[in-house]
Protein backbone atom coordinates (compact mmCIF):
# COMPACT_ATOMS: atom_id res chain seq x y z
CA UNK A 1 26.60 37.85 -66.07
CA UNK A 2 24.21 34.65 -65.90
CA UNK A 3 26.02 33.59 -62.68
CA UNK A 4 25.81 37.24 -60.57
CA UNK A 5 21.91 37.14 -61.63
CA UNK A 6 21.81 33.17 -60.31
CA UNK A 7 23.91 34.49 -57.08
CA UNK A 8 21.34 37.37 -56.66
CA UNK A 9 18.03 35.54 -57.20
CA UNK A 10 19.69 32.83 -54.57
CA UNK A 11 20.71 35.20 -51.72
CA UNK A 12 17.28 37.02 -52.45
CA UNK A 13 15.41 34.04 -52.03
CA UNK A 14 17.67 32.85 -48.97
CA UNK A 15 16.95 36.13 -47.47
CA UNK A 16 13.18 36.99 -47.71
CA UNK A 17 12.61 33.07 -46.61
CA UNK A 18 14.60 33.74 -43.38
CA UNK A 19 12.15 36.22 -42.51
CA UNK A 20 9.41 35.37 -40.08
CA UNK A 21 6.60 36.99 -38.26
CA UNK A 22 6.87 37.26 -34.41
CA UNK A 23 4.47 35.06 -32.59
CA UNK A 24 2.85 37.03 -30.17
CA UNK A 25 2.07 35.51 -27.19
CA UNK A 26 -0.46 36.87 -24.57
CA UNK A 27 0.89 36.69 -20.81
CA UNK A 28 -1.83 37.01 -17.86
CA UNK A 29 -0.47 36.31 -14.22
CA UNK A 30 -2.33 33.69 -12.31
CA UNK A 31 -2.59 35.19 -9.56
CA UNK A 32 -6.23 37.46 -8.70
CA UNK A 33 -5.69 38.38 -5.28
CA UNK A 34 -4.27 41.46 -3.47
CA UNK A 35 -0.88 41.25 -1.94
CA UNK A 36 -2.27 41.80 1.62
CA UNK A 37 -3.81 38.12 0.63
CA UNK A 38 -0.42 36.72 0.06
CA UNK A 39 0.78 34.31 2.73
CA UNK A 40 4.41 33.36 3.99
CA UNK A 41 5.67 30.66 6.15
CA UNK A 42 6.64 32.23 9.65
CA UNK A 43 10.26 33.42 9.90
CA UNK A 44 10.60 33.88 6.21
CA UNK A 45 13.01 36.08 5.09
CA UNK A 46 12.13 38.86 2.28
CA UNK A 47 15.58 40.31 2.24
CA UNK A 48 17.22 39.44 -1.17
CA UNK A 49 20.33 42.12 -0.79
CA UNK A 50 22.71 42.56 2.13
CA UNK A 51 25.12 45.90 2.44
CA UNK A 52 28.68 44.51 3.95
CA UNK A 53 31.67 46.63 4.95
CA UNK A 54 34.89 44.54 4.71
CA UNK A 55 37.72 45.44 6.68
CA UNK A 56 41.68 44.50 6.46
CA UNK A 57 44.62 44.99 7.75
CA UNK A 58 48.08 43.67 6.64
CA UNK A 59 51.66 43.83 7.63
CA UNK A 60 52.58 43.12 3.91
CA UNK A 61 51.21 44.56 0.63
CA UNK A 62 49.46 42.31 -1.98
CA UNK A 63 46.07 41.70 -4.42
CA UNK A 64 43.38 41.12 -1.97
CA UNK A 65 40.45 39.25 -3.85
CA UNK A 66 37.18 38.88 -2.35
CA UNK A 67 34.56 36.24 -3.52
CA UNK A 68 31.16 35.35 -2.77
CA UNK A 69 29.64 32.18 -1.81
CA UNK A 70 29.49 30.80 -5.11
CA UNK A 71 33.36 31.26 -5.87
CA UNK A 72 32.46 34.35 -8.06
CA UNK A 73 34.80 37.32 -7.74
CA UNK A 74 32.96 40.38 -6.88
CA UNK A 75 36.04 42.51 -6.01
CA UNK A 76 39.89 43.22 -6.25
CA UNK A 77 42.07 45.49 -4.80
CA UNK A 78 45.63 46.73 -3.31
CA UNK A 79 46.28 46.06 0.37
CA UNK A 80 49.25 48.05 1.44
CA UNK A 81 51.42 47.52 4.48
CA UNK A 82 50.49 48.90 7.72
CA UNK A 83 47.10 50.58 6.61
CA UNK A 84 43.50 49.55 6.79
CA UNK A 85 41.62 48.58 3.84
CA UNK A 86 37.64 49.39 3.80
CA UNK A 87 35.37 48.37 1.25
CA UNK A 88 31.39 48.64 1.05
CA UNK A 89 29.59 46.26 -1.15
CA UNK A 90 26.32 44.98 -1.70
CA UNK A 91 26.47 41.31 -1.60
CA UNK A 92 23.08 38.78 -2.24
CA UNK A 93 21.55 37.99 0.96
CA UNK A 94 21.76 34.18 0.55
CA UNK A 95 25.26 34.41 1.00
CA UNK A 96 26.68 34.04 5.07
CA UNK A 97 30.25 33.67 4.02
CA UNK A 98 32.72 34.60 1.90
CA UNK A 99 36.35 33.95 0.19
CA UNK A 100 39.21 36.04 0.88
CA UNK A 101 42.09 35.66 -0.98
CA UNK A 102 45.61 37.66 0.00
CA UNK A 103 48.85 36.70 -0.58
CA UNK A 104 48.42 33.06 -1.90
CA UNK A 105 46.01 32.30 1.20
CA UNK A 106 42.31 31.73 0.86
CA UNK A 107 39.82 32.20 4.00
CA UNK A 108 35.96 31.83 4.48
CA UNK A 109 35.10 34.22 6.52
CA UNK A 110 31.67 34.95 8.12
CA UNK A 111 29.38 37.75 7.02
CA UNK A 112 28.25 38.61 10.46
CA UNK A 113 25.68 42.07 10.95
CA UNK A 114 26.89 42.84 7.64
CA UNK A 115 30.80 42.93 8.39
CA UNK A 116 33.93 41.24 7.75
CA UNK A 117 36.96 41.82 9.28
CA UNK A 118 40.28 40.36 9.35
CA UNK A 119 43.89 40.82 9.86
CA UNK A 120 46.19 38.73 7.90
């Protein structure tokens, strides 16, 4: 009985002392002006999303795989013979080219006026 009252007391102790207050910190943004004050180099872009419709075509069926600039995959899907495959995505603006991979080959392809197209 002494050692579930010593187990107790310890995990009672362990747990009350793991508590702690949250520090609140106050956050005030530097910046005073208006956004109309806000200047930009000339030519900058503000865009920071791009819309891009893929197209493909195939004479054989396979995975088609579809990665951004960065090597990330943002999409799969099934390409079957003889049909066309379209796909709308929103892809990060910083990103001119992408991966395409079908069939055991991988392309960079140009994002160009927000298309791709190809025909393996």
């Amino acid at each position: 009985m002494k050692n579930i009252s010593f187990l107790v007391a310890i995990g009672a102790v362990l747990f009350l002392s793991s508590c702690e207050k949250d520090v609140q910190q106050d956050f005030s943004p530097s910046f005073d002006g208006e956004m109309s004050t806000l200047v930009a180099p000339e030519g900058f872009d503000w865009k920071t999303h791009q819309d891009v419709k893929f197209e493909f075509q195939s004479s054989r069926s396979g995975l088609l795989e579809i990665r951004n600039g960065e090597g990330v995959s943002i999409h799969k899907a099934f390409l079957s013979s003889n049909s066309k495959l379209e796909i709308d995505l929103g892809l990060a603006a910083k990103h001119s080219k992408v991966k395409v991979i079908f069939m055991g080959e991988e392309l960079e392809l140009p994002v160009r006026g927000g298309t791709v197209v190809h025909n393996f």
